[in-house]
N, C-alpha and C. Protein backbone atom coordinates (compact mmCIF):
# COMPACT_ATOMS: atom_id res chain seq x y z
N UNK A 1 -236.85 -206.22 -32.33
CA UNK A 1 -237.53 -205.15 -31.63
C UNK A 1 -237.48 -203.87 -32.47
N UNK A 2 -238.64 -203.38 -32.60
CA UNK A 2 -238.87 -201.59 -33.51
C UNK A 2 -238.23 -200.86 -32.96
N UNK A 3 -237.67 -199.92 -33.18
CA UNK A 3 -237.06 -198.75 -32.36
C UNK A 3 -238.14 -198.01 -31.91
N UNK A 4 -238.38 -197.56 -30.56
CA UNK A 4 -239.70 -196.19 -30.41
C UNK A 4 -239.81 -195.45 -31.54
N UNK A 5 -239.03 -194.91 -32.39
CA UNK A 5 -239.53 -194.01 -33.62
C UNK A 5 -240.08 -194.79 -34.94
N UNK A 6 -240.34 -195.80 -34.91
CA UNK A 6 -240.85 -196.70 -35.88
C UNK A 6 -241.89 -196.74 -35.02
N UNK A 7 -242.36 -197.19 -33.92
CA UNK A 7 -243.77 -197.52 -33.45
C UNK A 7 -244.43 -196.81 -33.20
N UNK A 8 -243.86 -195.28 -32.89
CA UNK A 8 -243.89 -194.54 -32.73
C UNK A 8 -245.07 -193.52 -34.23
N UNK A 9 -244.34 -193.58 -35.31
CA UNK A 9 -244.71 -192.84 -36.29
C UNK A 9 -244.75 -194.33 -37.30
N UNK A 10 -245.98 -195.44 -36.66
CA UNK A 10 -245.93 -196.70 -38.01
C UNK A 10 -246.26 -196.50 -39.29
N UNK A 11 -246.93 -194.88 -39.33
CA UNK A 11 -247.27 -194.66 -40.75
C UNK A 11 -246.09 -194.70 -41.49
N UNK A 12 -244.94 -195.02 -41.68
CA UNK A 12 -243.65 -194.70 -42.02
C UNK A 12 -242.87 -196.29 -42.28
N UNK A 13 -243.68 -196.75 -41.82
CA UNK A 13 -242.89 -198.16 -41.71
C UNK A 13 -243.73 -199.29 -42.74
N UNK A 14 -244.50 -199.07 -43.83
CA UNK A 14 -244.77 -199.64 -44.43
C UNK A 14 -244.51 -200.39 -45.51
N UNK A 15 -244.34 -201.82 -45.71
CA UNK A 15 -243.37 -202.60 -46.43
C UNK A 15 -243.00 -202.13 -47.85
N UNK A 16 -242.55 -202.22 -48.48
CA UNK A 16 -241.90 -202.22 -49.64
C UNK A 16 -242.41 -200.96 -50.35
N UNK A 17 -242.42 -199.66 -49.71
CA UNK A 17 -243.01 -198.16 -50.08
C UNK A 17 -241.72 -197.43 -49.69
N UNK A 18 -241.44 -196.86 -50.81
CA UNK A 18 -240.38 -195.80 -50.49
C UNK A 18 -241.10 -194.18 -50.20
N UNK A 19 -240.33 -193.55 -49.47
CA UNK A 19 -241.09 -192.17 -48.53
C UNK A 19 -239.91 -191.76 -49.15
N UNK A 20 -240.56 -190.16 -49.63
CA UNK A 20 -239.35 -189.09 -49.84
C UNK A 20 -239.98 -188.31 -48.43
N UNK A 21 -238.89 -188.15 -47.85
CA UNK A 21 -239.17 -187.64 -46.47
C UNK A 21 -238.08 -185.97 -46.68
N UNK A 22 -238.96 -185.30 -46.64
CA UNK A 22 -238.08 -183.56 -46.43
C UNK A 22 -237.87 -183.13 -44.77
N UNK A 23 -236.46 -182.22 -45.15
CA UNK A 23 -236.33 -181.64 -43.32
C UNK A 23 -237.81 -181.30 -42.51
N UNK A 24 -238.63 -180.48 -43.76
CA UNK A 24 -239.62 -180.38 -42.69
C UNK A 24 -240.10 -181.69 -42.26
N UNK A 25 -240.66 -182.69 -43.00
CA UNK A 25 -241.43 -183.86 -42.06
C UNK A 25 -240.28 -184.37 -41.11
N UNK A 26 -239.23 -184.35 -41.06
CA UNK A 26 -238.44 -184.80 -40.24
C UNK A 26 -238.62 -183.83 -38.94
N UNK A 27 -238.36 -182.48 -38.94
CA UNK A 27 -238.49 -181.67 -37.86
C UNK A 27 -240.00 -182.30 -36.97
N UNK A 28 -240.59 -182.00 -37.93
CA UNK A 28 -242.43 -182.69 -37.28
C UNK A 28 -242.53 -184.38 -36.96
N UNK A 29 -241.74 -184.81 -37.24
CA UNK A 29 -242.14 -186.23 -36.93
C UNK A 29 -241.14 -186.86 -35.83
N UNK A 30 -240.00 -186.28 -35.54
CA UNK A 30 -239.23 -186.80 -34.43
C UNK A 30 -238.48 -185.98 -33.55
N UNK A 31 -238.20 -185.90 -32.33
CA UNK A 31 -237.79 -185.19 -31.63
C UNK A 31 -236.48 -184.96 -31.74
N UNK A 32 -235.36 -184.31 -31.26
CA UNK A 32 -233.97 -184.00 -31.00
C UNK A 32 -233.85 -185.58 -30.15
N UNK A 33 -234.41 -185.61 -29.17
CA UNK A 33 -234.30 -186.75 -28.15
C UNK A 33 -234.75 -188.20 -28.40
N UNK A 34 -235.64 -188.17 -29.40
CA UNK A 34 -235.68 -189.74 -29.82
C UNK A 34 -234.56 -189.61 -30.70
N UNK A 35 -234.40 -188.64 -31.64
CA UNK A 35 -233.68 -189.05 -32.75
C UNK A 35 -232.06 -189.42 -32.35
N UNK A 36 -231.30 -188.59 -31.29
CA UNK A 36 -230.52 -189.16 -30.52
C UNK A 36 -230.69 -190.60 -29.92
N UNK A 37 -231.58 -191.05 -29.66
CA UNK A 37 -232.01 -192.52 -28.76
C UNK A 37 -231.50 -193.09 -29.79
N UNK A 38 -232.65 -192.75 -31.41
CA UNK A 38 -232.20 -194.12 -32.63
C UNK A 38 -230.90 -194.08 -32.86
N UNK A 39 -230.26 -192.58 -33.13
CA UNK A 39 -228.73 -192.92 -33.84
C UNK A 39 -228.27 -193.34 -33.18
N UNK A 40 -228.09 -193.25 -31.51
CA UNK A 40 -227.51 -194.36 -30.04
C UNK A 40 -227.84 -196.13 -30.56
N UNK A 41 -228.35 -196.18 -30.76
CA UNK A 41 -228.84 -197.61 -31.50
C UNK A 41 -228.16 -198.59 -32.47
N UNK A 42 -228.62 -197.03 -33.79
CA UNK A 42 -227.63 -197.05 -34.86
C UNK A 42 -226.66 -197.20 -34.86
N UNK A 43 -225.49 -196.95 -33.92
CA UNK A 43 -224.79 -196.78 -33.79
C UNK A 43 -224.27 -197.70 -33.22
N UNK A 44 -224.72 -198.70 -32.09
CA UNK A 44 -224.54 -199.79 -31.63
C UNK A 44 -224.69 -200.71 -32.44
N UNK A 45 -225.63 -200.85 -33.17
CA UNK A 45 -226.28 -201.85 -34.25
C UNK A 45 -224.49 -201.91 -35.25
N UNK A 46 -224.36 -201.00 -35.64
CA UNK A 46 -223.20 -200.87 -36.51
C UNK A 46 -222.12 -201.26 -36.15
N UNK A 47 -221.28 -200.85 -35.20
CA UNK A 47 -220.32 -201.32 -34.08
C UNK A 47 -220.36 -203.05 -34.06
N UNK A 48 -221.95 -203.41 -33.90
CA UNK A 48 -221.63 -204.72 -33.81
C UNK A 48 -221.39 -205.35 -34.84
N UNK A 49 -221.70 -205.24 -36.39
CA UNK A 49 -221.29 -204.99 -37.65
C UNK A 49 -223.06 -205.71 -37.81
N UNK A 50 -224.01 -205.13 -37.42
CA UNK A 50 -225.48 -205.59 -37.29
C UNK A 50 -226.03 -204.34 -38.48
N UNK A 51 -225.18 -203.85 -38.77
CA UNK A 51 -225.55 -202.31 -39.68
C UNK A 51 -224.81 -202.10 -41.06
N UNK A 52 -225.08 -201.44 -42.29
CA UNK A 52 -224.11 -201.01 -43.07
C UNK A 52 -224.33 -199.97 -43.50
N UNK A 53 -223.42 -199.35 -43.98
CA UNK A 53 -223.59 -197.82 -44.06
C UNK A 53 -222.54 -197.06 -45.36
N UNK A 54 -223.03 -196.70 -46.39
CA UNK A 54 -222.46 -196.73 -47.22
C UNK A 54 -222.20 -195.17 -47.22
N UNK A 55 -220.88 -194.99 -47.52
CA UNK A 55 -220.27 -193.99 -46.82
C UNK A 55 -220.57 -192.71 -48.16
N UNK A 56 -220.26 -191.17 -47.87
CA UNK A 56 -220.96 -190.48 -48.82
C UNK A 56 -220.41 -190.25 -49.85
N UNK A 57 -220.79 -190.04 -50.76
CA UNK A 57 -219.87 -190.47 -52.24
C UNK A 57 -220.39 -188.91 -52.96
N UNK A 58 -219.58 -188.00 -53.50
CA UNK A 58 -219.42 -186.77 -53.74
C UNK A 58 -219.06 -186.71 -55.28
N UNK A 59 -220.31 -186.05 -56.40
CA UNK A 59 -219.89 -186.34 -57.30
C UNK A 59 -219.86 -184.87 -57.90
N UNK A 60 -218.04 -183.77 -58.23
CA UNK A 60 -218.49 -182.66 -58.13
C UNK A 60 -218.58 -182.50 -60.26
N UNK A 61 -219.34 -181.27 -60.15
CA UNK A 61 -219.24 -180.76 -61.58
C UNK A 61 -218.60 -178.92 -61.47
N UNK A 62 -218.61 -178.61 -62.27
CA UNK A 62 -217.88 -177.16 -62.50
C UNK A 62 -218.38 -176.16 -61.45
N UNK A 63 -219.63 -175.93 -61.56
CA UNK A 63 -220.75 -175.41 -60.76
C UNK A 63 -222.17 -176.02 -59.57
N UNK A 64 -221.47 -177.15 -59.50
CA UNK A 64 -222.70 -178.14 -59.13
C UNK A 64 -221.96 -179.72 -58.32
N UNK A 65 -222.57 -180.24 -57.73
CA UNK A 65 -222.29 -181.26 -57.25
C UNK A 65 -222.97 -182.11 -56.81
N UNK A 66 -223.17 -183.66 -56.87
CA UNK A 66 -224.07 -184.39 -56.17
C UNK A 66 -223.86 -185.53 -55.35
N UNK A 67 -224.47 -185.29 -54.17
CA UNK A 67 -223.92 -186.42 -52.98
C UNK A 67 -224.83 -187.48 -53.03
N UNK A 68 -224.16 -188.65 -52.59
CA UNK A 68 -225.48 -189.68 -51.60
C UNK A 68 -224.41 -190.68 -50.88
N UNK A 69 -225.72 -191.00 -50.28
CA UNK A 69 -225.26 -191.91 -49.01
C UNK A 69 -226.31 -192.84 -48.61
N UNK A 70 -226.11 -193.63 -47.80
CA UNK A 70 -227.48 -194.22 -47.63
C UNK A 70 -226.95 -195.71 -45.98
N UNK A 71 -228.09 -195.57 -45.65
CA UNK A 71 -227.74 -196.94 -44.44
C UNK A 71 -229.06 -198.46 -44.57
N UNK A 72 -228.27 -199.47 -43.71
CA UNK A 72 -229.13 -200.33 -43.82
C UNK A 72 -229.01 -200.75 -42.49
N UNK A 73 -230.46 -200.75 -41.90
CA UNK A 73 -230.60 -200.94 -40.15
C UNK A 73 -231.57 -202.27 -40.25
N UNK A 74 -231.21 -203.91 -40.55
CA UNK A 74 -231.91 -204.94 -40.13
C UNK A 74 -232.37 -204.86 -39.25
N UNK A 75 -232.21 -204.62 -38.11
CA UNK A 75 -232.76 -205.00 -36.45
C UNK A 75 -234.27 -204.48 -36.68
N UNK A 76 -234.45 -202.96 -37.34
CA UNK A 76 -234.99 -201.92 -37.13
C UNK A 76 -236.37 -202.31 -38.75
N UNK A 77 -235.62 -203.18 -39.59
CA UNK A 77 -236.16 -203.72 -40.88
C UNK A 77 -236.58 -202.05 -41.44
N UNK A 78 -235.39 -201.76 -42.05
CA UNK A 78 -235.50 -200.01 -42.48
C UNK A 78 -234.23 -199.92 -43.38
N UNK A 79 -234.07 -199.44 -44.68
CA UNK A 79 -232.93 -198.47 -45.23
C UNK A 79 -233.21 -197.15 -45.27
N UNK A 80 -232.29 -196.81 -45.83
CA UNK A 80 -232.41 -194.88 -46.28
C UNK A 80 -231.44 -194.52 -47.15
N UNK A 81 -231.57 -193.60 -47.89
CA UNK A 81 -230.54 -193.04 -48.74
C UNK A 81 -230.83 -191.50 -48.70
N UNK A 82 -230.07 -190.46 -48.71
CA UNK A 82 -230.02 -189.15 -48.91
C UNK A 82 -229.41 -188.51 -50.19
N UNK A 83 -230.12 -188.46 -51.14
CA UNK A 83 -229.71 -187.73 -52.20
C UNK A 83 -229.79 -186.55 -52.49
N UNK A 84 -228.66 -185.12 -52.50
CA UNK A 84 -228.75 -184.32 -52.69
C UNK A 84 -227.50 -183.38 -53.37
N UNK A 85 -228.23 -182.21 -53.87
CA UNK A 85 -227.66 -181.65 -54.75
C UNK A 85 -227.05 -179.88 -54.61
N UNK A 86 -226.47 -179.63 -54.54
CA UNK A 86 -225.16 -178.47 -54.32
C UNK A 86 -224.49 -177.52 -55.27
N UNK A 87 -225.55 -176.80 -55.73
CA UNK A 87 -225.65 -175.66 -57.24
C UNK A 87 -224.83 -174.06 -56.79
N UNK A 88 -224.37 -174.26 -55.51
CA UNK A 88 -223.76 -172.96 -55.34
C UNK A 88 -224.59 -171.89 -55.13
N UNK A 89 -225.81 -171.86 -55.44
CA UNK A 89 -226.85 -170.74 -54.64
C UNK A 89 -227.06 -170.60 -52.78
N UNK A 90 -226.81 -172.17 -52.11
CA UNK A 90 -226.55 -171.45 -50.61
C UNK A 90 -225.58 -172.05 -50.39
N UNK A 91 -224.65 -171.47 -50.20
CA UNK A 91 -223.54 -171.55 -49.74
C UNK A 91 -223.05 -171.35 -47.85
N UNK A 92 -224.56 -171.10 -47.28
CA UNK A 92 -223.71 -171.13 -46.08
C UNK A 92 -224.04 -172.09 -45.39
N UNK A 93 -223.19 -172.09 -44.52
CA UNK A 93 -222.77 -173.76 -43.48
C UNK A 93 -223.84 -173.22 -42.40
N UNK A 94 -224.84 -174.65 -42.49
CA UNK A 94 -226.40 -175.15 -41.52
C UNK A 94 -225.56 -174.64 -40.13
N UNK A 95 -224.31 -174.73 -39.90
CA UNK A 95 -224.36 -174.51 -38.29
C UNK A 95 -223.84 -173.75 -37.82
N UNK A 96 -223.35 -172.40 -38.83
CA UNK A 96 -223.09 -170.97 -37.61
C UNK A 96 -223.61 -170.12 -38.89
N UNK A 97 -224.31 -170.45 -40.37
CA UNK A 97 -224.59 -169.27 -41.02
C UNK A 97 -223.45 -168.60 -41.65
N UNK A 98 -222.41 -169.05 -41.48
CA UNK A 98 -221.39 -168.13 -42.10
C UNK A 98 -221.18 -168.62 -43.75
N UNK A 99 -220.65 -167.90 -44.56
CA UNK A 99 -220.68 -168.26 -45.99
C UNK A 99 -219.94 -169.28 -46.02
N UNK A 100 -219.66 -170.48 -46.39
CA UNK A 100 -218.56 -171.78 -46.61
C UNK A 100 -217.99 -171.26 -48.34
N UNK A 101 -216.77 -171.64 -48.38
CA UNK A 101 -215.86 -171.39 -49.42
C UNK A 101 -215.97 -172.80 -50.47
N UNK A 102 -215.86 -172.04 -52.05
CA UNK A 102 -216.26 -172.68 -53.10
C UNK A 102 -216.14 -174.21 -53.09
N UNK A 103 -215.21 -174.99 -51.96
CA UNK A 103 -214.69 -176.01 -52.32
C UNK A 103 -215.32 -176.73 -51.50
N UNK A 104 -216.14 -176.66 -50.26
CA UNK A 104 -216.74 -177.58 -49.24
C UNK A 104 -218.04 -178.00 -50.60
């Protein structure tokens, strides 16, 4: 069974095409409330060991740093990976705005 956000947005679900997907298309393409529904899912899916999820791997340099991570959802016939990069120009933390210190 698709998750509602796959049947939902099928332009997205097309076989063997990788999508670089940015916050904005994410803001525009799924709600707070589905996206809670899928990770509820996700999350079950995983639990049952129906999921894998490769945990985030932090690679720092002097001034710079680079993360990734990535999941694999069979049920849902979907991966993902998040690759991104951490140059010390914003430094503040997405969830109160305050400056985060050199080492996060």
């Amino acid at each position: 069974m698709k998750p509602p956000f796959l049947t939902t947005h099928s332009h997205l679900t097309r076989h063997n095409i990788m999508h670089f997907i940015t916050d904005d298309h994410v803001r525009r393409l799924i709600t707070l409330r589905d996206a809670i529904a899928e990770l509820r899912v996700a999350l079950i899916e995983h639990g049952a060991g129906r999921a894998s999820v490769q945990p985030r791997v932090r690679t720092k340099g002097e001034h710079v740093s680079i993360s990734a991570m990535g999941a694999i959802l069979p049920s849902a016939g979907v991966c993902g990976a998040k690759i991104y990069s951490d140059h010390g120009l914003n430094r503040r933390d997405h969830a109160d705005g305050r400056e985060r210190s050199a080492s996060t």
